[in-house]
Protein backbone atom coordinates (compact mmCIF):
# COMPACT_ATOMS: atom_id res chain seq x y z
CA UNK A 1 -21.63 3.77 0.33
CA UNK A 2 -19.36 1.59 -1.69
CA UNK A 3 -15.57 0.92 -2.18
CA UNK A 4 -14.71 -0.85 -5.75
CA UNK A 5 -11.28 -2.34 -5.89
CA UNK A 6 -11.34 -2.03 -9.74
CA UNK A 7 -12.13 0.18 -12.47
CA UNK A 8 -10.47 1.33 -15.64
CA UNK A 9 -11.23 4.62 -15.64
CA UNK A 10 -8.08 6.88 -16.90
CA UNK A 11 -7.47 4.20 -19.95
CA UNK A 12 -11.47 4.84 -21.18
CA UNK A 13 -10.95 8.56 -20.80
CA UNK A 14 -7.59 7.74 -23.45
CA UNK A 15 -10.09 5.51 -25.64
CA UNK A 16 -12.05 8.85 -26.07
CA UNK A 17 -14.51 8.60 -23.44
CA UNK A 18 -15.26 11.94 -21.79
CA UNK A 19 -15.76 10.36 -18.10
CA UNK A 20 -16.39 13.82 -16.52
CA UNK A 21 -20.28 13.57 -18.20
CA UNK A 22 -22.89 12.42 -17.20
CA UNK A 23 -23.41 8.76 -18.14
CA UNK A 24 -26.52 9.09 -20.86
CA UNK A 25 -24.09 12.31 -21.88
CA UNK A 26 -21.36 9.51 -22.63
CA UNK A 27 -23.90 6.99 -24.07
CA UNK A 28 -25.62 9.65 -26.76
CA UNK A 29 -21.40 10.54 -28.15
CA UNK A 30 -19.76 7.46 -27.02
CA UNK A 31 -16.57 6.89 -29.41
CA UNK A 32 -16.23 2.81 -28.03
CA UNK A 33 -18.49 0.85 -30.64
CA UNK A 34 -20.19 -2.61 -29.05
CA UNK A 35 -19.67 -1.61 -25.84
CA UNK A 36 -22.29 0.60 -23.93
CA UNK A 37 -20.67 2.42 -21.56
CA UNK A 38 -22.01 2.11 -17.29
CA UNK A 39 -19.16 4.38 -15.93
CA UNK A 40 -18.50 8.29 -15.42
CA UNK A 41 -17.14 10.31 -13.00
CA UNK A 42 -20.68 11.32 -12.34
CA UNK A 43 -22.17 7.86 -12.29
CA UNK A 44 -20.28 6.60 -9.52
CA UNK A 45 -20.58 9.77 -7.39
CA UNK A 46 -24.46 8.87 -8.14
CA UNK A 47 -24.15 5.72 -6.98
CA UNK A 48 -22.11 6.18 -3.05
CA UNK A 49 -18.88 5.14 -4.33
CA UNK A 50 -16.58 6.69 -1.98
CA UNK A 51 -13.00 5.08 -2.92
CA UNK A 52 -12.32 2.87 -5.85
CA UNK A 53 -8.65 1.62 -7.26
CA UNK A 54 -8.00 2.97 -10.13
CA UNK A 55 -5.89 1.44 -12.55
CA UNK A 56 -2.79 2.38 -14.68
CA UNK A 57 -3.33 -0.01 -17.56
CA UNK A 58 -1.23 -0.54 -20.38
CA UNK A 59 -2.75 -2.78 -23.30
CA UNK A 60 -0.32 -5.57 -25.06
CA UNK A 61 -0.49 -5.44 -29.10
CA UNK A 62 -2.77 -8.06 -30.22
CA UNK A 63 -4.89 -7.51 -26.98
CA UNK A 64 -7.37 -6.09 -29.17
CA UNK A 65 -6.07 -2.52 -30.05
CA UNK A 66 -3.15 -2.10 -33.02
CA UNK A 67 -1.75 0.51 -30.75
CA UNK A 68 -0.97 -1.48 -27.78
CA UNK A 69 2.47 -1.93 -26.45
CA UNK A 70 5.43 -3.94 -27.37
CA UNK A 71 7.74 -2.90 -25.44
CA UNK A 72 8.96 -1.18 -21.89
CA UNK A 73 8.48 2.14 -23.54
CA UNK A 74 5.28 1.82 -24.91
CA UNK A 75 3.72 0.16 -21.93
CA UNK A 76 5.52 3.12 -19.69
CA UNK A 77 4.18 5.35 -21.93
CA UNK A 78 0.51 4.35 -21.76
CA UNK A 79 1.15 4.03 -17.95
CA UNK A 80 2.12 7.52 -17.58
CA UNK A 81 -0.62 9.05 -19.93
CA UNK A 82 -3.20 7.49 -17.89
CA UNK A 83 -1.17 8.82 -14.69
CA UNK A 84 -1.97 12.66 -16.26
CA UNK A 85 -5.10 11.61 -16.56
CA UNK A 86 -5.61 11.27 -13.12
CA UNK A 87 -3.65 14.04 -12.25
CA UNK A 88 -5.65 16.60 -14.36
CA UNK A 89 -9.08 15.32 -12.59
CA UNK A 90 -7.46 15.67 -9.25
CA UNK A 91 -6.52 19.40 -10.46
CA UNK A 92 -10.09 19.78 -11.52
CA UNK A 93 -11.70 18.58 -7.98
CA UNK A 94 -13.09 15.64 -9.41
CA UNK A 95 -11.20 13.02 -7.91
CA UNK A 96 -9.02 12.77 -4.74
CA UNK A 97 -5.89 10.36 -4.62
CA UNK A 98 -5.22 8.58 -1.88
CA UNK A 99 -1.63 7.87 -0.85
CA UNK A 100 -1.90 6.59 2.59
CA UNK A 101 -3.84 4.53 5.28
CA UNK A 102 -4.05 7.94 6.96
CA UNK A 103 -5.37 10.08 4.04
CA UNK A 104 -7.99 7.23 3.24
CA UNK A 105 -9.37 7.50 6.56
CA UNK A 106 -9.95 11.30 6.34
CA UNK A 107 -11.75 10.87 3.16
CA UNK A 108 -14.35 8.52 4.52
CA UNK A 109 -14.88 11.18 7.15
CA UNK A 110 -14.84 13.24 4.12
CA UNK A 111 -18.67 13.33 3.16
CA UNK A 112 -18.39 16.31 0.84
CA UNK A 113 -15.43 15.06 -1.02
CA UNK A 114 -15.19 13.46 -4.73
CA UNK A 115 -14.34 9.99 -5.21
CA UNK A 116 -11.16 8.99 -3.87
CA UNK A 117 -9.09 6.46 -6.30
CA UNK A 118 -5.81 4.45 -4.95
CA UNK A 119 -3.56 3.90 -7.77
CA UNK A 120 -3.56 0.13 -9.29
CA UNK A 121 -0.93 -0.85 -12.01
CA UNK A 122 -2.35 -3.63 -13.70
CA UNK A 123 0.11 -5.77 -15.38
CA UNK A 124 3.61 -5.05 -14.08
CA UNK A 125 5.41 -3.99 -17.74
CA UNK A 126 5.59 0.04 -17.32
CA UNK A 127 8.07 -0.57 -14.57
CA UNK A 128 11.57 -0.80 -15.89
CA UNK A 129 12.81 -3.33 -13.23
CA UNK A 130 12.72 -3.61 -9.29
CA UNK A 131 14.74 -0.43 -9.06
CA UNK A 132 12.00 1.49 -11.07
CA UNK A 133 9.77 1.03 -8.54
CA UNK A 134 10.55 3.89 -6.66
CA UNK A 135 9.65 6.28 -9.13
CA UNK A 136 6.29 4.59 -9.25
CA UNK A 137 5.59 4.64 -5.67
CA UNK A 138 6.70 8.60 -5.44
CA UNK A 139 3.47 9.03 -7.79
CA UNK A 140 1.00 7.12 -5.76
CA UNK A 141 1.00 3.88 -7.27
CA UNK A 142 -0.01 1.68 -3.73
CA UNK A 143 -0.90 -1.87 -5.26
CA UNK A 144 0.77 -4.03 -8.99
CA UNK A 145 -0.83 -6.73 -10.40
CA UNK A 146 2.42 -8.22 -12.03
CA UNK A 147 0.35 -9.95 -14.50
CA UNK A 148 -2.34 -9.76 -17.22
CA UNK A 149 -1.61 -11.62 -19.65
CA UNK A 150 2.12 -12.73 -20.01
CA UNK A 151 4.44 -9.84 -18.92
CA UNK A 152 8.08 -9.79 -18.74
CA UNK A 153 7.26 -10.76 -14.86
CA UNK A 154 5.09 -12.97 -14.71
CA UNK A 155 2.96 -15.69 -16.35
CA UNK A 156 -0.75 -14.81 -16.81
CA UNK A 157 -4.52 -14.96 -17.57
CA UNK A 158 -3.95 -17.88 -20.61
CA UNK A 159 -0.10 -17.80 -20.20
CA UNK A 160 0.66 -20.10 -17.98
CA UNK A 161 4.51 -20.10 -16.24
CA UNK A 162 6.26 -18.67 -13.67
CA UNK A 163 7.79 -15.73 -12.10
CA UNK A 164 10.77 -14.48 -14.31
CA UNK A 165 13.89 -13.49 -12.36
CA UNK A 166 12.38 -10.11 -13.06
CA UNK A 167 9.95 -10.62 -11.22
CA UNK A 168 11.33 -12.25 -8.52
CA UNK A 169 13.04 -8.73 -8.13
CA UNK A 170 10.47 -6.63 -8.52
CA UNK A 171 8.06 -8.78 -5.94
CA UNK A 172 10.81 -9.02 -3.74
CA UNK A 173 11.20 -4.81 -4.05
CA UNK A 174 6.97 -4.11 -3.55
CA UNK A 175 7.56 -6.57 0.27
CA UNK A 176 10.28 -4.08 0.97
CA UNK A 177 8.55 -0.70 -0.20
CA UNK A 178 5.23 -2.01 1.09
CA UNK A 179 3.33 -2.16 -2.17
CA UNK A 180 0.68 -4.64 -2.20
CA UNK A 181 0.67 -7.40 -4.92
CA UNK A 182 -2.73 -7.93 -6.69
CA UNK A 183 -2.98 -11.42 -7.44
CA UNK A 184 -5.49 -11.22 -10.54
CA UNK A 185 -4.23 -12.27 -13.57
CA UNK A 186 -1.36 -14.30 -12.43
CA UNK A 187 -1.18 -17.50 -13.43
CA UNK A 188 -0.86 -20.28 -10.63
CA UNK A 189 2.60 -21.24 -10.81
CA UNK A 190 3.72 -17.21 -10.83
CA UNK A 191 0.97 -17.01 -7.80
CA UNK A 192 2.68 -19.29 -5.25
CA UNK A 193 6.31 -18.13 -5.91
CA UNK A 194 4.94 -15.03 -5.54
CA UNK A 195 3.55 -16.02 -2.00
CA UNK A 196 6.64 -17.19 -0.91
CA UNK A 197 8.67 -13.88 -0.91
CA UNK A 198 5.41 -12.99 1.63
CA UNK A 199 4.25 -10.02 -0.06
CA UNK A 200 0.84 -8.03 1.38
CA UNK A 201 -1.37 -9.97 -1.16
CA UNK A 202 -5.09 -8.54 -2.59
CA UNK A 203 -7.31 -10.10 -5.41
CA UNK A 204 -8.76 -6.99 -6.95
CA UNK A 205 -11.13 -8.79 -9.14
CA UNK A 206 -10.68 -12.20 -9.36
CA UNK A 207 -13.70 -15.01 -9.40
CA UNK A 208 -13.88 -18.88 -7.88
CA UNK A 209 -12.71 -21.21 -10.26
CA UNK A 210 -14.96 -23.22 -8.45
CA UNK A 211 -17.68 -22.19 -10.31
CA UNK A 212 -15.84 -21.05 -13.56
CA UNK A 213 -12.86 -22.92 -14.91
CA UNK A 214 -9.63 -21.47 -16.21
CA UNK A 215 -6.43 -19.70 -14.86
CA UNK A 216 -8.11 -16.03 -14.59
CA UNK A 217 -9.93 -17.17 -12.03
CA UNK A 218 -8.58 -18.05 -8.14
CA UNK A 219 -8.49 -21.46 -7.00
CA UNK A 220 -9.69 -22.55 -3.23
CA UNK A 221 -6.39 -22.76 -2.53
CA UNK A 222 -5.25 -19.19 -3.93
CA UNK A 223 -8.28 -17.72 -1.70
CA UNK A 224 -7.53 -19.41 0.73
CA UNK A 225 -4.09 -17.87 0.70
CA UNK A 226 -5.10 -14.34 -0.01
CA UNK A 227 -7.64 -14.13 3.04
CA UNK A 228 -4.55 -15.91 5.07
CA UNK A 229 -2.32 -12.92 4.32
CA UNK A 230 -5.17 -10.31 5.65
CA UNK A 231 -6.24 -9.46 1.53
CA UNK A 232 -9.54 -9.06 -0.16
CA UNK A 233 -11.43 -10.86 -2.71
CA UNK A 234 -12.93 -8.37 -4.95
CA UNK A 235 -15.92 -9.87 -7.09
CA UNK A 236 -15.99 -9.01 -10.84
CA UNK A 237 -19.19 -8.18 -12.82
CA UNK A 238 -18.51 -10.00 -15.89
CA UNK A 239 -20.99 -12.65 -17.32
CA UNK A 240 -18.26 -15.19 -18.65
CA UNK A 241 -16.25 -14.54 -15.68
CA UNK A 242 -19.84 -15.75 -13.22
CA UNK A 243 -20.93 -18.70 -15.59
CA UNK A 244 -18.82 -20.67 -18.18
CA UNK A 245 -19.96 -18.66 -21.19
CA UNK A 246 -17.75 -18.44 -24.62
CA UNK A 247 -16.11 -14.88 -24.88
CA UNK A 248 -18.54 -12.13 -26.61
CA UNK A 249 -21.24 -14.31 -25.31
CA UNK A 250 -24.28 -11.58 -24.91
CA UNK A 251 -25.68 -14.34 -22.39
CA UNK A 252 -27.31 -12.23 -19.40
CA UNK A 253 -26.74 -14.25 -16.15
CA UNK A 254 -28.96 -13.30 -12.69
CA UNK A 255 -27.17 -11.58 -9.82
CA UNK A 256 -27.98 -14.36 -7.76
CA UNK A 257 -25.02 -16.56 -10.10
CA UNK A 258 -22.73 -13.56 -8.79
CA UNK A 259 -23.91 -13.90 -5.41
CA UNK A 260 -22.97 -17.94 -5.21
CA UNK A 261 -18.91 -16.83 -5.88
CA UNK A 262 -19.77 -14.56 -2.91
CA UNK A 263 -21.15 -17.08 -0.88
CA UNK A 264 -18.51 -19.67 -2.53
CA UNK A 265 -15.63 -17.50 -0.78
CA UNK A 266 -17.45 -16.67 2.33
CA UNK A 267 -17.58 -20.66 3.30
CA UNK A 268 -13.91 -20.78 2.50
CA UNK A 269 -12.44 -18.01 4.68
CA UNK A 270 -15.30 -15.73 5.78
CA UNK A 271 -17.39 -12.76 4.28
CA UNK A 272 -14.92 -10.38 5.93
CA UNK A 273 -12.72 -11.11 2.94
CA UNK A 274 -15.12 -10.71 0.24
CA UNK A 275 -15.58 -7.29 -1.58
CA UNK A 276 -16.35 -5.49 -4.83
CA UNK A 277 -14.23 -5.33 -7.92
CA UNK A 278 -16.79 -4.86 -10.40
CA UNK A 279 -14.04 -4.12 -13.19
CA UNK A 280 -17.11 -2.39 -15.41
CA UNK A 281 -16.06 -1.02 -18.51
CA UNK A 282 -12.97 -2.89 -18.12
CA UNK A 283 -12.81 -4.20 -21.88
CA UNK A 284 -16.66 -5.13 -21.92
CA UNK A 285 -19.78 -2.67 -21.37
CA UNK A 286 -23.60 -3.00 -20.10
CA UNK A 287 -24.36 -6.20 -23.24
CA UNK A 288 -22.22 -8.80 -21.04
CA UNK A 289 -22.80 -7.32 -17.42
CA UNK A 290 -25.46 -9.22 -15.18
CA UNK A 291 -29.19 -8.77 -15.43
CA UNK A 292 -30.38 -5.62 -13.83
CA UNK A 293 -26.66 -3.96 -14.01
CA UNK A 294 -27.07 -1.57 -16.80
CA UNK A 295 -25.29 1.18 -15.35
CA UNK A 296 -22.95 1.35 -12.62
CA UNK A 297 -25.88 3.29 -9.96
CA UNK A 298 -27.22 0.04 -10.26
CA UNK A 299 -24.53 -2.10 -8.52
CA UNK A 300 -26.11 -1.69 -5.04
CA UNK A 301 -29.02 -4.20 -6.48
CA UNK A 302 -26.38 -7.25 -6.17
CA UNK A 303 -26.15 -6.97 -2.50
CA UNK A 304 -29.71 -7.62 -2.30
CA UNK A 305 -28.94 -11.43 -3.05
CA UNK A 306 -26.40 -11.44 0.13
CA UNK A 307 -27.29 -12.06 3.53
CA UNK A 308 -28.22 -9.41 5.29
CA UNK A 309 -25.18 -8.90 7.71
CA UNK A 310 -22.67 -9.57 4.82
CA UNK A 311 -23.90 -6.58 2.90
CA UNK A 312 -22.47 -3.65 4.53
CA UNK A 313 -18.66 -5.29 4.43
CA UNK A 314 -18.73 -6.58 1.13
CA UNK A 315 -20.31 -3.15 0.07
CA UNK A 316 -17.76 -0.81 1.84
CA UNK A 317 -16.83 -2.28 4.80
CA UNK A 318 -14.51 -4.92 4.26
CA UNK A 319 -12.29 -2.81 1.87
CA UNK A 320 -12.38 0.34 4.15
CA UNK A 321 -10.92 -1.79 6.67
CA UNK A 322 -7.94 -3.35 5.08
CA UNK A 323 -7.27 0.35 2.89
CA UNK A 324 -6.83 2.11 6.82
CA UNK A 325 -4.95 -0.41 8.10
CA UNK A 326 -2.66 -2.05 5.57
CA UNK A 327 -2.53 0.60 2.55
């Protein structure tokens, strides 16, 4: 069994990819050019993953698509065309959403059921401001990154600054309403004003900077801070994000480079904090994931390079345990 604490799924589906075939289905028709895909609907049912967060994400312009956003209303927009999305597989039996603490723990009892998905916004610009939030929350969205690159919240991955006022706000609103702050993507400074207004804090998919230098990445410091607040550490399965590589780099790194952020975070606050968030098909596909992960079935093969009694949490474990007690 595994829980992933990212994956992009409802913004491939709008990029064209069918997500409900089977994964060499997708390959043989795929409409994404460069990037070959690892993830369907199918796929991860193939490969035990029982829950995942799935994210609402709305691209920037000049992020790499003409179309993105440039304002509120375009990123809402994106946001709530990706939110159909997930609606329509739900209708279809395909997925499950999960809500609550409660309706996560029935699904892991759940051995018949599809994939259940928790809804992640990442990057915080589809909400309007901190009274927004509301509506978002009424639709299942459980966990915000405020951040991805610079948003009108927050500074970001390579746009470095602080928490607007805005986002003072709207932080201050997810503490109240109990929505948990994912901490990848934000850029230091936005990170510990973030931690002061005491927010229930995750890292999704975030990396040591340790190991691999730059602000995407979490400091000691920043784990440190997440495990302190009862979050997880998901682990990302992209090669420049494992080893200092230039970006498009087709450089294939070993699992065992992914396996020494693992261990990295395990000696600073425990494995019980350390988890998957894989992030695959997240803007890059199977050229610049790690050798031996050319499709998502074969994610399991990384836990081989763990120690034996850290497998099962950082599998499954670990994230099933903070989703039924603090979602």
């Amino acid at each position: 069994m595994l829980i992933d604490g990212h994956l992009d799924l409802a913004f491939n589906a709008l990029n064209g990819r069918d997500l409900t075939l089977q994964l060499e289905a997708l390959r043989a028709a795929d409409p994404v050019a460069g990037e070959t895909a690892t993830v369907t609907l199918p796929e991860l049912r193939a490969a035990g993953v029982r829950v995942c967060f799935g994210t609402l994400f709305a691209l920037p312009h000049g992020a790499g698509s003409p179309g993105g956003y440039g304002d509120h209303a375009g990123a809402r927009a994106q946001a709530l065309a990706q939110l159909d999305v997930y609606h329509r597989w739900e209708d279809a039996g395909l997925i499950r959403l999960l809500r609550t603490r409660e309706a996560v723990s029935a699904h892991l009892q759940d051995h018949g059921a599809p994939t259940g998905v928790v809804l992640l916004m990442e990057g915080a610009d589809p909400v309007r401001d901190a009274a927004d939030l509301p509506f978002w929350v009424d639709r299942g969205v459980r966990v915000i990154g405020p951040a991805w690159g610079r948003t009108r919240y927050a500074g970001g991955t390579d746009a470095p600054g602080p928490l607007t006022p805005q986002g003072h706000e709207l932080v201050q609103a997810m503490r109240d309403l109990n929505v948990t702050l994912d901490a990848s993507h934000l850029d230091d400074a936005s990170f510990w004003e973030a931690m002061e207004v005491a927010p229930q804090v995750i890292a999704t998919h975030a990396n040591s900077r340790t190991l691999v230098p730059g602000n995407r990445h979490l400091t000691d410091d920043m784990a440190r801070a997440v495990a302190q607040s009862g979050g997880m550490i998901g682990l990302v399965f992209l090669n420049r994000f494992i080893r200092p590589l230039p970006e498009g780099s087709l450089d294939r790194v070993p699992l065992s480079e992914l396996a020494a952020h693992a261990r990295h975070y395990a000696a600073l606050v425990g494995w019980e904090h350390v988890a998957l968030g894989t992030d695959l098909d997240g803007g890059f596909g199977a050229e610049k994931t790690p050798a031996g992960v050319d499709r998502y079935a074969e994610v399991p093969a990384f836990l081989d390079e763990l120690p034996q009694e850290a497998r099962e949490g950082v599998a499954w474990g670990n994230w099933a345990r903070w989703l039924t007690h603090r979602l």
